[in-house]
N, C-alpha and C. Protein backbone atom coordinates (compact mmCIF):
# COMPACT_ATOMS: atom_id res chain seq x y z
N UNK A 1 1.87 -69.72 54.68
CA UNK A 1 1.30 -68.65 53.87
C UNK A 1 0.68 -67.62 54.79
N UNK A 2 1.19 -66.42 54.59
CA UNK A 2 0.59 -65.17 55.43
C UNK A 2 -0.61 -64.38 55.19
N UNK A 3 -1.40 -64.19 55.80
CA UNK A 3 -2.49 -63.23 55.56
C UNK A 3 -1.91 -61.72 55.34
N UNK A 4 -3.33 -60.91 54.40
CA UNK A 4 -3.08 -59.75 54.07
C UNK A 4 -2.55 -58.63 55.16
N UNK A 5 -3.17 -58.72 56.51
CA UNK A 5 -3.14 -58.05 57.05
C UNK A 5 -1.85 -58.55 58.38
N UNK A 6 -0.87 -59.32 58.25
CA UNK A 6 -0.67 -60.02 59.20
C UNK A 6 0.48 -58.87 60.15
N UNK A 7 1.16 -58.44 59.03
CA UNK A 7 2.45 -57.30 60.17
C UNK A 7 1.03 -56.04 60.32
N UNK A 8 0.26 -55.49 59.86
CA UNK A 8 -0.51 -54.72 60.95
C UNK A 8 -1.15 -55.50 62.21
N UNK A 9 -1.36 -56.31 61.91
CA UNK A 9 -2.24 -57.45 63.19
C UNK A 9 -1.27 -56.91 64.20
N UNK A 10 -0.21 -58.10 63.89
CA UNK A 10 0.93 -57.81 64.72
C UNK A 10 1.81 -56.69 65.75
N UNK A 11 1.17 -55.42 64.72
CA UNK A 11 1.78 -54.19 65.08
C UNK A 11 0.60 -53.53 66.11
N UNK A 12 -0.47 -53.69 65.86
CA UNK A 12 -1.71 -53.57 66.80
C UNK A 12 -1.69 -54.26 67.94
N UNK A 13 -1.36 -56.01 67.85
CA UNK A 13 -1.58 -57.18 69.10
C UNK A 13 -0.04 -56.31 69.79
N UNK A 14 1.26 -55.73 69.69
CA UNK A 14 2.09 -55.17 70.37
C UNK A 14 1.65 -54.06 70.92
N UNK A 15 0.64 -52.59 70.38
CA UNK A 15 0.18 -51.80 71.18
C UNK A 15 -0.51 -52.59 72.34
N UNK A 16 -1.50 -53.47 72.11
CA UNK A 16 -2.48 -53.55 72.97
C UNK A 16 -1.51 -54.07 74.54
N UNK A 17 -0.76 -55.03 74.56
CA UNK A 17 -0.15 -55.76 74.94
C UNK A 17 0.77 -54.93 75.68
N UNK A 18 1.01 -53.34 75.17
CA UNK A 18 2.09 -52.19 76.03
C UNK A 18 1.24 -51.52 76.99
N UNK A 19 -0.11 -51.96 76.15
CA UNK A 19 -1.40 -51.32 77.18
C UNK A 19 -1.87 -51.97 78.48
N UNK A 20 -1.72 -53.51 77.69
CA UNK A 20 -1.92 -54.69 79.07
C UNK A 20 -1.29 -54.72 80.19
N UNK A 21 0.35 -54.30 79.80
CA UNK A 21 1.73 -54.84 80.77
C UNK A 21 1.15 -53.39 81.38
N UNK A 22 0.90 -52.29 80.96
CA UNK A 22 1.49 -51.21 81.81
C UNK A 22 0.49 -50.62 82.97
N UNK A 23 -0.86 -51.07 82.41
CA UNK A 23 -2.40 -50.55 83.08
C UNK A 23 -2.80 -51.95 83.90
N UNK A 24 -3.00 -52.93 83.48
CA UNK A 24 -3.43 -54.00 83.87
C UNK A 24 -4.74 -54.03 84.22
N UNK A 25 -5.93 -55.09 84.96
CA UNK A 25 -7.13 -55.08 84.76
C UNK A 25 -7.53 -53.67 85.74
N UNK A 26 -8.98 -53.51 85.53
CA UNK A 26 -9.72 -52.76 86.37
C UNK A 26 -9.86 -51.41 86.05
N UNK A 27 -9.80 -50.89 84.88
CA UNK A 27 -10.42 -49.93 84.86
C UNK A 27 -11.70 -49.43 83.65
N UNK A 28 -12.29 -48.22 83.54
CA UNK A 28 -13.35 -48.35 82.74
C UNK A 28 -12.89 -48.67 81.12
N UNK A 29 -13.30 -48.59 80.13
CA UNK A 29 -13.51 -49.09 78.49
C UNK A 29 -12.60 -47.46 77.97
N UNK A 30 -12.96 -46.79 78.63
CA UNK A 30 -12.97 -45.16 78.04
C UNK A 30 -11.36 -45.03 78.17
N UNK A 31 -10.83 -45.83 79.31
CA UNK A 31 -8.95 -45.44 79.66
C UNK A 31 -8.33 -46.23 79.30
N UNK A 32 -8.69 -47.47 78.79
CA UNK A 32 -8.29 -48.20 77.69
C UNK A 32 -7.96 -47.22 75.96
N UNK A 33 -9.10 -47.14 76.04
CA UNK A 33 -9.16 -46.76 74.28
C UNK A 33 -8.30 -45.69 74.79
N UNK A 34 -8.29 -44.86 75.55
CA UNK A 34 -7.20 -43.92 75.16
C UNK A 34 -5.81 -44.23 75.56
N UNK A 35 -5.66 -44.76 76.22
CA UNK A 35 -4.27 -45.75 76.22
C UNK A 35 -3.71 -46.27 74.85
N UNK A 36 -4.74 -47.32 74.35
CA UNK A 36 -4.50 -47.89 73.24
C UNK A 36 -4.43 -46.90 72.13
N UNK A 37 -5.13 -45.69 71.97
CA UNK A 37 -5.00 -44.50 71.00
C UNK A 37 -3.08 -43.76 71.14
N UNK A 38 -2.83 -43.70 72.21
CA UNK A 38 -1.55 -43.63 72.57
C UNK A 38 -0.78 -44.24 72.50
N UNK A 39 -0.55 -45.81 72.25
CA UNK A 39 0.03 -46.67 71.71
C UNK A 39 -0.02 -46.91 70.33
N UNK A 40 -1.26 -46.58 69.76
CA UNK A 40 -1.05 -46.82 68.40
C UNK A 40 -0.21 -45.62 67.39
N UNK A 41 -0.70 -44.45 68.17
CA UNK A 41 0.21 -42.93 68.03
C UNK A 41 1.60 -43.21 67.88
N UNK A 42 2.04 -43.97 69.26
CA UNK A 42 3.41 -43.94 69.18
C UNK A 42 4.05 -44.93 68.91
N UNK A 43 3.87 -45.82 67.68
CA UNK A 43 3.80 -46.77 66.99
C UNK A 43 3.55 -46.09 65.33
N UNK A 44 3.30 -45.15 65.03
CA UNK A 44 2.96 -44.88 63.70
C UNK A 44 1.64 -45.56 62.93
N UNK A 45 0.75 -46.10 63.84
CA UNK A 45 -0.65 -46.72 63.19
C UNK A 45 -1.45 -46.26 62.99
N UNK A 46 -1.77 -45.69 62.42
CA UNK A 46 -2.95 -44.41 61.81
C UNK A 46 -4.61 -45.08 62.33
N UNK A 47 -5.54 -44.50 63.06
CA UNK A 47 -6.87 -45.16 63.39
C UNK A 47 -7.69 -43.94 63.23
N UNK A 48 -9.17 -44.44 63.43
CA UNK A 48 -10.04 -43.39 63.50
C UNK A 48 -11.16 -44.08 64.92
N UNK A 49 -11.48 -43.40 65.73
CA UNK A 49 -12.13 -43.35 66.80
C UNK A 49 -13.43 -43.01 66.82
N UNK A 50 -14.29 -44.30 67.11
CA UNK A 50 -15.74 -43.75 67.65
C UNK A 50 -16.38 -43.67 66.09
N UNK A 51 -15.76 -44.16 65.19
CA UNK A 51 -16.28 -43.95 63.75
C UNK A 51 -17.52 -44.80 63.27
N UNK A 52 -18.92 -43.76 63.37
CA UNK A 52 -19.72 -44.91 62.74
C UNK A 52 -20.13 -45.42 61.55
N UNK A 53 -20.93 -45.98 61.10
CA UNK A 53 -20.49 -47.59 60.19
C UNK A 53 -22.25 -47.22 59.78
N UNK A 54 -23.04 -47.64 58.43
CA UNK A 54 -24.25 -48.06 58.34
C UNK A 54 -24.27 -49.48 58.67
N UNK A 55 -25.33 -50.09 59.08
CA UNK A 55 -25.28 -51.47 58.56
C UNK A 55 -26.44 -52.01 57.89
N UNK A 56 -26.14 -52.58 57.34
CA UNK A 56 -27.27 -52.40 55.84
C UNK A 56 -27.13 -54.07 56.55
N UNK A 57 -28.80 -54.56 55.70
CA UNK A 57 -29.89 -55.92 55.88
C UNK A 57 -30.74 -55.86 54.48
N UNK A 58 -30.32 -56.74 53.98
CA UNK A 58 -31.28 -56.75 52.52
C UNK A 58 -31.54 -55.49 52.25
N UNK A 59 -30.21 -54.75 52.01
CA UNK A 59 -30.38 -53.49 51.20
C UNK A 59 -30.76 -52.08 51.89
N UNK A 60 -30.96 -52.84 53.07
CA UNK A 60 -31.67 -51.08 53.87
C UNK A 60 -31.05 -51.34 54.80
N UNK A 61 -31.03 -49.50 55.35
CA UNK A 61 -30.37 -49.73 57.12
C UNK A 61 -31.03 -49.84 57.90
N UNK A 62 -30.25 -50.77 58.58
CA UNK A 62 -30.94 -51.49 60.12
C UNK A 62 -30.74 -50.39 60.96
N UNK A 63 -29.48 -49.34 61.14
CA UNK A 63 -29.11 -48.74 61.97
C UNK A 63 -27.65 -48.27 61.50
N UNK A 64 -26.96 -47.47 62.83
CA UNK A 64 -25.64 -46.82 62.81
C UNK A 64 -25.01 -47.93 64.03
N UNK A 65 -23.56 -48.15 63.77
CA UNK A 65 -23.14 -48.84 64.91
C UNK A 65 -21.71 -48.35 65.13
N UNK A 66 -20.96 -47.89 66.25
CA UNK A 66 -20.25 -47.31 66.28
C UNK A 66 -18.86 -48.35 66.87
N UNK A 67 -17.97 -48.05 65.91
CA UNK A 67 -16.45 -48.64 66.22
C UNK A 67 -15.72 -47.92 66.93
N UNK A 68 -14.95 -48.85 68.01
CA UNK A 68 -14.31 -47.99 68.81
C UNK A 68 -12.99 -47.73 68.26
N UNK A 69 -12.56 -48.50 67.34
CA UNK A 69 -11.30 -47.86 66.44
C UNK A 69 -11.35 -48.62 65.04
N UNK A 70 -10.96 -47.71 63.94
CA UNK A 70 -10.83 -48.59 62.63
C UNK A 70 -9.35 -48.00 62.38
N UNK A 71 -8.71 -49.39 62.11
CA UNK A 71 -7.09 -48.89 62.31
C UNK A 71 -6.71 -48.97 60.81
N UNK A 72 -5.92 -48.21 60.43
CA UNK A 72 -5.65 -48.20 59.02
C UNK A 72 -6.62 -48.50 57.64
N UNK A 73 -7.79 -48.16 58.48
CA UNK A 73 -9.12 -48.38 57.35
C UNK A 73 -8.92 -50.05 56.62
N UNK A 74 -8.59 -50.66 57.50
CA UNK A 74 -8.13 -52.05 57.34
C UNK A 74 -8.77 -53.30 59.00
N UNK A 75 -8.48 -52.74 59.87
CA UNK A 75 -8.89 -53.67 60.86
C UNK A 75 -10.05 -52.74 61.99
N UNK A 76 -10.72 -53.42 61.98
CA UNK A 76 -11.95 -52.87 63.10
C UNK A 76 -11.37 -54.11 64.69
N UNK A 77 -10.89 -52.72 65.72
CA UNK A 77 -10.72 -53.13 66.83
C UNK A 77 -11.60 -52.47 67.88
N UNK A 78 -12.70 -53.78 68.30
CA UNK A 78 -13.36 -53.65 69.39
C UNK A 78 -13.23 -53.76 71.08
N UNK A 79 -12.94 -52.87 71.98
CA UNK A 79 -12.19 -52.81 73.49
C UNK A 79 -13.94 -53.58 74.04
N UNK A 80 -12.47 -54.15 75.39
CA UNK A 80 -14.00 -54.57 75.99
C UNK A 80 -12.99 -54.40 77.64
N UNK A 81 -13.30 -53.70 78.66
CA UNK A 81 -12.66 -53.98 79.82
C UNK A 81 -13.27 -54.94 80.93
N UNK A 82 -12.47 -55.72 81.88
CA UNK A 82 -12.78 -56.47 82.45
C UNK A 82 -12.05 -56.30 83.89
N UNK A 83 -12.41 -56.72 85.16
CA UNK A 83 -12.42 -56.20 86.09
C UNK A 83 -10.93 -57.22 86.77
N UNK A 84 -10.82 -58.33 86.33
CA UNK A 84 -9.41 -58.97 86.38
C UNK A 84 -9.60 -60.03 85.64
C-alpha cells in the first residue's frame, strides 16, 4: 500500500541525488539549495524558497520559522550540508 505523497517523494529523492552525484560533499547550505532549486526546475516540481511558516503553541505564536523549500505545497524539504 502506497503513501499519498509517494511518486513526488520519489521525484524529489531523484533531484537531490542529481545534486549529490554531480556536486558531492563540501560546500556551503546556500549552493546546495540552489542546485537543488535547479533540479527541481528541471524536473517540473513546482517549490517555494525560504518560505516562512507561523508556528503556533496552544493557540499563539511562538515565532516565524523559515523553510528552505516547500515543494508542491505538499512536502517541506530541509538542506543540511556536510563537509564529507
Amino acid at each position: 500500500m502506497g503513501h499519498q505523497f509517494d511518486e513526488l517523494s520519489r521525484r524529489v529523492i531523484e533531484a537531490a541525488i542529481a545534486v549529490h552525484r554531480e556536486l558531492g560533499p563540501g560546500f556551503l547550505e546556500s549552493i546546495y539549495e540552489s542546485a537543488m532549486k535547479t533540479s527541481l526546475r528541471h524536473r517540473g516540481i513546482t517549490y517555494e524558497s525560504q518560505k516562512e511558516v507561523a508556528v503556533l503553541f496552544e493557540g499563539e505564536e511562538a515565532g516565524i520559522h523559515r523553510l528552505d523549500l516547500l515543494i508542491e505545497r505538499e512536502i517541506v524539504l530541509e538542506l543540511k550540508a556536510v563537509k564529507a
